[in-house]
Structure formats: C-alpha cells, structure tokens
N, C-alpha and C. Protein backbone atom coordinates (compact mmCIF):
# COMPACT_ATOMS: atom_id res chain seq x y z
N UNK A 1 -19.41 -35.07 -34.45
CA UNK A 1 -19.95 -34.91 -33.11
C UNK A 1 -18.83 -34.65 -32.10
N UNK A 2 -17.69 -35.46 -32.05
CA UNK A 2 -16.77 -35.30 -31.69
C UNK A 2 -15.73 -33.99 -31.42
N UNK A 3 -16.08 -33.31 -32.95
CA UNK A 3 -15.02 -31.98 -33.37
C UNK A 3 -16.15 -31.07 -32.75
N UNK A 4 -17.31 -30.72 -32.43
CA UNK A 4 -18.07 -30.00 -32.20
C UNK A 4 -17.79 -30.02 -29.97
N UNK A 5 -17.73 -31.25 -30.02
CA UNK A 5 -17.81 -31.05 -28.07
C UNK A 5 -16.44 -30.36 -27.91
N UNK A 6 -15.60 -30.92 -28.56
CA UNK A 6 -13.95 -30.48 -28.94
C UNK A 6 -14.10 -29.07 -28.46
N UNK A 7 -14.62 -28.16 -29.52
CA UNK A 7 -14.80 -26.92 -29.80
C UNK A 7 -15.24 -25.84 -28.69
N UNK A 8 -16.86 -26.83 -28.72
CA UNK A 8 -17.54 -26.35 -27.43
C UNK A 8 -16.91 -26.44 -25.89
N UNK A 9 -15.88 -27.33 -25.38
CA UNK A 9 -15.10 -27.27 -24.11
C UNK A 9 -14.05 -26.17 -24.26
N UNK A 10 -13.08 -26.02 -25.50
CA UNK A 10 -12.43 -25.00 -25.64
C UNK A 10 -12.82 -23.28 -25.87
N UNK A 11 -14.00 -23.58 -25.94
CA UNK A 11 -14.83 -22.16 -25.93
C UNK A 11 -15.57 -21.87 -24.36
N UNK A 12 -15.79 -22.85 -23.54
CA UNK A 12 -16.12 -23.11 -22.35
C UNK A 12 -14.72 -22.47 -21.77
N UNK A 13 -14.05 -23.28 -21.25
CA UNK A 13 -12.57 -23.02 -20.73
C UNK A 13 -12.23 -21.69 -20.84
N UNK A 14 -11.91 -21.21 -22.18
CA UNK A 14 -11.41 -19.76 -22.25
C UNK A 14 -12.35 -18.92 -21.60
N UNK A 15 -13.90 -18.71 -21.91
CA UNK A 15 -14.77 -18.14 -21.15
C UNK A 15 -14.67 -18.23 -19.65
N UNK A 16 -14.22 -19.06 -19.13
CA UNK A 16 -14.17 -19.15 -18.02
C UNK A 16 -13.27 -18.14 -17.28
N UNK A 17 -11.99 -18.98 -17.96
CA UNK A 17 -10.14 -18.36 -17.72
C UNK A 17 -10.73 -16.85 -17.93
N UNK A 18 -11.35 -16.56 -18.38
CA UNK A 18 -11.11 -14.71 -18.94
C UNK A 18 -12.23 -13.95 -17.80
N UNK A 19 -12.78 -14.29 -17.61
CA UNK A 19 -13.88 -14.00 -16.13
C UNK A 19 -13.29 -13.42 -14.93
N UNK A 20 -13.35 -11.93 -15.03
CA UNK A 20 -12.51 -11.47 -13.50
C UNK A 20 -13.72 -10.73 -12.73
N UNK A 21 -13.99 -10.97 -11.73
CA UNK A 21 -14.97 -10.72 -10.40
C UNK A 21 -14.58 -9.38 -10.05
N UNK A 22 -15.05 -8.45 -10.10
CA UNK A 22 -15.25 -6.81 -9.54
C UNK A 22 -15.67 -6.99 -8.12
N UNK A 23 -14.89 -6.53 -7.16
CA UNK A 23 -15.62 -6.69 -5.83
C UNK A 23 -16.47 -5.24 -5.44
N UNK A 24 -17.06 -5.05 -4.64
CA UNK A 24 -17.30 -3.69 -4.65
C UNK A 24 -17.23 -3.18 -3.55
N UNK A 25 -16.09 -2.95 -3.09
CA UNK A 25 -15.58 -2.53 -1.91
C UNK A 25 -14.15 -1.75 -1.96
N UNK A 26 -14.49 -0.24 -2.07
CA UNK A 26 -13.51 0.29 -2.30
C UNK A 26 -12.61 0.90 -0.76
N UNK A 27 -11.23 0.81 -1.05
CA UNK A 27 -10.74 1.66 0.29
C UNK A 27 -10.45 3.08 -0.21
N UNK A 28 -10.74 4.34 0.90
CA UNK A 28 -10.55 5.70 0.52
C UNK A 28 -10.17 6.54 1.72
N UNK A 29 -9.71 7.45 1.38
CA UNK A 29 -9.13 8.07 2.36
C UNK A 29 -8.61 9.48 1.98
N UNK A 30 -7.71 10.93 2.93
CA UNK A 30 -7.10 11.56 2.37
C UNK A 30 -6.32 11.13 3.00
N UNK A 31 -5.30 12.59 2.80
CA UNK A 31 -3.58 12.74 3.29
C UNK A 31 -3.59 13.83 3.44
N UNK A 32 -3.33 14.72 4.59
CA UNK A 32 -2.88 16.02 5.16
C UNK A 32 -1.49 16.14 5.25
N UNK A 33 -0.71 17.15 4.62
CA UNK A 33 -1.07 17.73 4.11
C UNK A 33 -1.36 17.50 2.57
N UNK A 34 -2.04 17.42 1.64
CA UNK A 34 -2.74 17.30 0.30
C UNK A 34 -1.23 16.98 -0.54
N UNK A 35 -0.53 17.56 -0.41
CA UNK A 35 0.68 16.82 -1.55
C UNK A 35 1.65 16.45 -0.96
N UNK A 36 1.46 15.83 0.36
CA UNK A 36 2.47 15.02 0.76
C UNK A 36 2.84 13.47 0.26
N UNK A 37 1.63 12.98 -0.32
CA UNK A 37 1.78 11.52 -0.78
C UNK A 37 1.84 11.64 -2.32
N UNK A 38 2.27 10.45 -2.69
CA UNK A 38 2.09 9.68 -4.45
C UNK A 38 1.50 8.42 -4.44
N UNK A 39 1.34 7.84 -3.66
CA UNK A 39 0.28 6.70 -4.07
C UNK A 39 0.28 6.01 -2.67
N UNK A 40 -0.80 5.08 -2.49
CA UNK A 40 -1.76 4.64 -1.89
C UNK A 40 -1.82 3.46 -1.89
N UNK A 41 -1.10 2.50 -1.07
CA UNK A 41 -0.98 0.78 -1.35
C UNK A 41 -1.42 0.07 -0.21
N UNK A 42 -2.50 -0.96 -0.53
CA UNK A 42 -2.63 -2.44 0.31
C UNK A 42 -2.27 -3.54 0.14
N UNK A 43 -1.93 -3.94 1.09
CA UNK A 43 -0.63 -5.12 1.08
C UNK A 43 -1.99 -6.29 1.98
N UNK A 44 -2.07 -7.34 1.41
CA UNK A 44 -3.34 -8.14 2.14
C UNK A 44 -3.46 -9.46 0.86
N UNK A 45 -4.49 -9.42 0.95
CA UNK A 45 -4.84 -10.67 -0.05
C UNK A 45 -4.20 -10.48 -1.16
N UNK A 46 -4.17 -9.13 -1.71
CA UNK A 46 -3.82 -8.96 -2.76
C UNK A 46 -3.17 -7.67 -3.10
N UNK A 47 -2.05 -7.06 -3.63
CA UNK A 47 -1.52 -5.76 -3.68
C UNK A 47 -2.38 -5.01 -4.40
N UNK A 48 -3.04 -3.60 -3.91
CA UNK A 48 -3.16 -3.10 -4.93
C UNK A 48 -2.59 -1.73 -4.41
N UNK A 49 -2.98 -0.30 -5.61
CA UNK A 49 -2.65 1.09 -5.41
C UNK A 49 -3.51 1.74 -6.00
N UNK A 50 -3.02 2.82 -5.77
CA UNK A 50 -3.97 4.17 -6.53
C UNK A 50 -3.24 5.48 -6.59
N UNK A 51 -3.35 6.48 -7.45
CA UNK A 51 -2.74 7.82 -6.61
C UNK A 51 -3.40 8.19 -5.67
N UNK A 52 -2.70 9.53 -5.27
CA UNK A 52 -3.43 10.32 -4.09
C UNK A 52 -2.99 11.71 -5.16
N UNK A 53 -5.01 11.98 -5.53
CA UNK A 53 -4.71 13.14 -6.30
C UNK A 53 -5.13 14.28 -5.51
N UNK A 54 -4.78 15.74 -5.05
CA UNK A 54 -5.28 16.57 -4.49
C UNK A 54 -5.69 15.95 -3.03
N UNK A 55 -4.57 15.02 -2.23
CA UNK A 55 -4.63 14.74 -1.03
C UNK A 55 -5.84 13.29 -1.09
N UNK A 56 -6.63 13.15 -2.12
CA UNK A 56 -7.83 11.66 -1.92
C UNK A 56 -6.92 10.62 -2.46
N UNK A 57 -7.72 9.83 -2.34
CA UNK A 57 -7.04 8.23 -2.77
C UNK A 57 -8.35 7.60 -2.31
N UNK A 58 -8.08 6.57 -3.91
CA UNK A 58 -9.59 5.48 -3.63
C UNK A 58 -8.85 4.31 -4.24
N UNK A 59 -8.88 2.90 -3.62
CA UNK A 59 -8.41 1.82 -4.31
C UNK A 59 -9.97 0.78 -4.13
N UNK A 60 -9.93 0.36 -5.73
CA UNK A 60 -11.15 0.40 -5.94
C UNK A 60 -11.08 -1.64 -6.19
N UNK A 61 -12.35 -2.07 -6.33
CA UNK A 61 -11.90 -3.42 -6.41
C UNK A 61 -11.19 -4.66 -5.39
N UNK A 62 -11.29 -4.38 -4.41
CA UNK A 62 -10.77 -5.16 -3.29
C UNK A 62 -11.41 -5.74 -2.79
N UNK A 63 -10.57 -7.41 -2.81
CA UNK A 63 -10.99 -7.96 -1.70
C UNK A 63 -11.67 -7.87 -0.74
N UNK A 64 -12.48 -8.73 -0.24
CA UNK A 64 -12.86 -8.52 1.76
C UNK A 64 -11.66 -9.01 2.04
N UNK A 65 -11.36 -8.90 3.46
CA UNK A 65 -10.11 -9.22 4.13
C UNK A 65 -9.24 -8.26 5.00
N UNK A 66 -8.24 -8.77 5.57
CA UNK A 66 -7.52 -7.88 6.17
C UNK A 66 -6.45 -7.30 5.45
N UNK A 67 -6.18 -6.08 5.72
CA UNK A 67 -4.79 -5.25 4.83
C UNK A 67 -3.93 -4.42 5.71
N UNK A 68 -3.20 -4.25 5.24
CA UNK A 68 -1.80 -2.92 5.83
C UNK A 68 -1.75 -1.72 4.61
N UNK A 69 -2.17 -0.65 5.05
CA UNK A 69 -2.50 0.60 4.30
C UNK A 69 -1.01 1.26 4.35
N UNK A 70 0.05 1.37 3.41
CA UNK A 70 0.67 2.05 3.35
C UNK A 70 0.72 3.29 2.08
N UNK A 71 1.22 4.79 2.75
CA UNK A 71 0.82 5.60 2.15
C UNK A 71 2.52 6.19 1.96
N UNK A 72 2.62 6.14 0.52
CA UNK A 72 3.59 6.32 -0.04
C UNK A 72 3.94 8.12 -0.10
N UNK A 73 4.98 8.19 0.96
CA UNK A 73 5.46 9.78 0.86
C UNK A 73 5.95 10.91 -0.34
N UNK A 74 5.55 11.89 -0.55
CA UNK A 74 6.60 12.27 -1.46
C UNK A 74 7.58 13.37 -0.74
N UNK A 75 8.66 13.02 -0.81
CA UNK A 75 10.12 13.70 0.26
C UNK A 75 10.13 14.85 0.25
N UNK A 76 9.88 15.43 1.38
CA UNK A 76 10.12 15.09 2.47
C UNK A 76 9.82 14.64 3.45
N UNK A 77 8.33 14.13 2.53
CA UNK A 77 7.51 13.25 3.41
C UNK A 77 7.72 11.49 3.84
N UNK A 78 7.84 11.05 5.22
CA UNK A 78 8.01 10.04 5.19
C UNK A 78 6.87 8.93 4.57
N UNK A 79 7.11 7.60 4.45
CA UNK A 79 5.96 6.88 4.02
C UNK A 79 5.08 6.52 5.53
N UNK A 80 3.42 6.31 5.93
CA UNK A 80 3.10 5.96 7.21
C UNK A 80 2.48 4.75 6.49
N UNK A 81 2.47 4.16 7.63
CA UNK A 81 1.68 2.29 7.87
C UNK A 81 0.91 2.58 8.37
N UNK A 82 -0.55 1.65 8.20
CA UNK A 82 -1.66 1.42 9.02
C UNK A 82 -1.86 0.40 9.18
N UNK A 83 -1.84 -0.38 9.88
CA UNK A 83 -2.36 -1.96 10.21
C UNK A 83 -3.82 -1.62 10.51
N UNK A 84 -4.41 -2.99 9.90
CA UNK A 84 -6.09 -3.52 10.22
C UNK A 84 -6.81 -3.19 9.79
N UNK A 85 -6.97 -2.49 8.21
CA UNK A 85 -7.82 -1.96 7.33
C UNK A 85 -8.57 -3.38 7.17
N UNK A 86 -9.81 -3.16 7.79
CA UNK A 86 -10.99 -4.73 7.10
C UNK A 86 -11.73 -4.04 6.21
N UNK A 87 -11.50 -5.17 5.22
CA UNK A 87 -12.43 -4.80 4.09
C UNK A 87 -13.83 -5.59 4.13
N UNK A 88 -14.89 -5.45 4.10
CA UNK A 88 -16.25 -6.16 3.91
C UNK A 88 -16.51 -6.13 2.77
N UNK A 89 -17.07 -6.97 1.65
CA UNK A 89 -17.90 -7.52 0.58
C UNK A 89 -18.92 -6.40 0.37
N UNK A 90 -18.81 -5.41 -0.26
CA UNK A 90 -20.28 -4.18 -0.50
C UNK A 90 -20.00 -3.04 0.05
N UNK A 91 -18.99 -2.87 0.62
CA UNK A 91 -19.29 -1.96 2.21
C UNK A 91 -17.61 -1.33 1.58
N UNK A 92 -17.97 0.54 1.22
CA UNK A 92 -16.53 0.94 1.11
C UNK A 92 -16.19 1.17 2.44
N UNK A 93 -14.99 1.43 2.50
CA UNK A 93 -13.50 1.25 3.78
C UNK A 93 -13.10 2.84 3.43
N UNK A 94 -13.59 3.39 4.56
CA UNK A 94 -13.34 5.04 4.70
C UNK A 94 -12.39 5.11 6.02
N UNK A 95 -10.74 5.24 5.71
CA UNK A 95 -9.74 5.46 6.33
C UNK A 95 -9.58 6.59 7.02
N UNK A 96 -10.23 7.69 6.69
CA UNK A 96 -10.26 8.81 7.19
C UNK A 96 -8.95 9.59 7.06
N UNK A 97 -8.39 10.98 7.82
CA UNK A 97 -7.54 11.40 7.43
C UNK A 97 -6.17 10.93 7.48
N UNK A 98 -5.24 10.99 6.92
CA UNK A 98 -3.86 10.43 7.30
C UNK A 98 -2.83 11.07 7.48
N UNK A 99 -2.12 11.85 8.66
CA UNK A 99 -1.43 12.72 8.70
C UNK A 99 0.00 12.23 8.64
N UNK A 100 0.60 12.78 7.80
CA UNK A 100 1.92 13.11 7.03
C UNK A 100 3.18 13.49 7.84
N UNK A 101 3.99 13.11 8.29
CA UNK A 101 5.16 13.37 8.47
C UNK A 101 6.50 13.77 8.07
N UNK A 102 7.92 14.81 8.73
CA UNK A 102 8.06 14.71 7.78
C UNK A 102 9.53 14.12 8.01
C-alpha cells in the first residue's frame, strides 16, 4: 500500500513539474525597411524573440504584462527600443510599423 502511494506522488509531481501554460497572446509587428532587422526581443516578465522574416515578426506565447520591444538591427541598421508594449491574456499585441534607422 505504501510502495503504490510512493509511486503514485512521484508520478503526480513529475506530471506536474512537466506542465508548461501556452498563453495566447502574441506580439507582432513589421520593420521598414523589410531587411533591416534579425530578430525581435521582449525584455518584461520574461525574455523572449523571434526573427523578423521578410520585415514581420511574431513572438508568440507571452505573458500579460508590461515589456520593452527591442528590435535587433542588421548593420547598418541601428537596434530601436520601444517602451510600454502591454500585453493582455487572449488579446494579440499589434506593434505596428517600426522604422529603421541607420
């Protein structure tokens, strides 16, 4: 009886530990001009990225919360910051265009 609850908590536990939550709230956006960037990072609850293929970028899986959108240049493009990307729970985060510097 004993070796069986044993079993059953250690099969509990791992099920648990292995359980990762999909949020569904993606951030998206382009980049003008289209191959000025290489990837696409939020800095907030949690880091994430994406590329920027053909000027889009989607970072998918995020948090609600607040973030800093930085868009990674490719040179001679500089990198730009965005402060105050809110993310909502359901609701994608459409950044709109992001113009490129150089």
């Amino acid at each position: 009886m004993q070796k069986s609850i044993f079993v059953f908590l250690i099969v509990a536990i791992f099920l648990l530990s292995s359980f990762k939550y999909f949020w569904n709230s993606p951030v998206k956006g382009n980049v003008n001009p289209a191959d000025a960037a290489l990837r696409a990072w939020l800095y907030g609850a949690d880091t994430l990225n994406a590329s920027v293929v053909g000027g889009y970028f989607q970072i998918n899986n995020v948090k609600p919360g607040n973030y800093v959108l930085v868009i990674e240049g490719n040179p001679p493009y500089r990198n730009v910051f965005k402060n105050g990307i809110v993310v909502i729970d359901g609701q994608p985060t459409d950044v709109g265009t992001i113009e490129m510097q150089k």
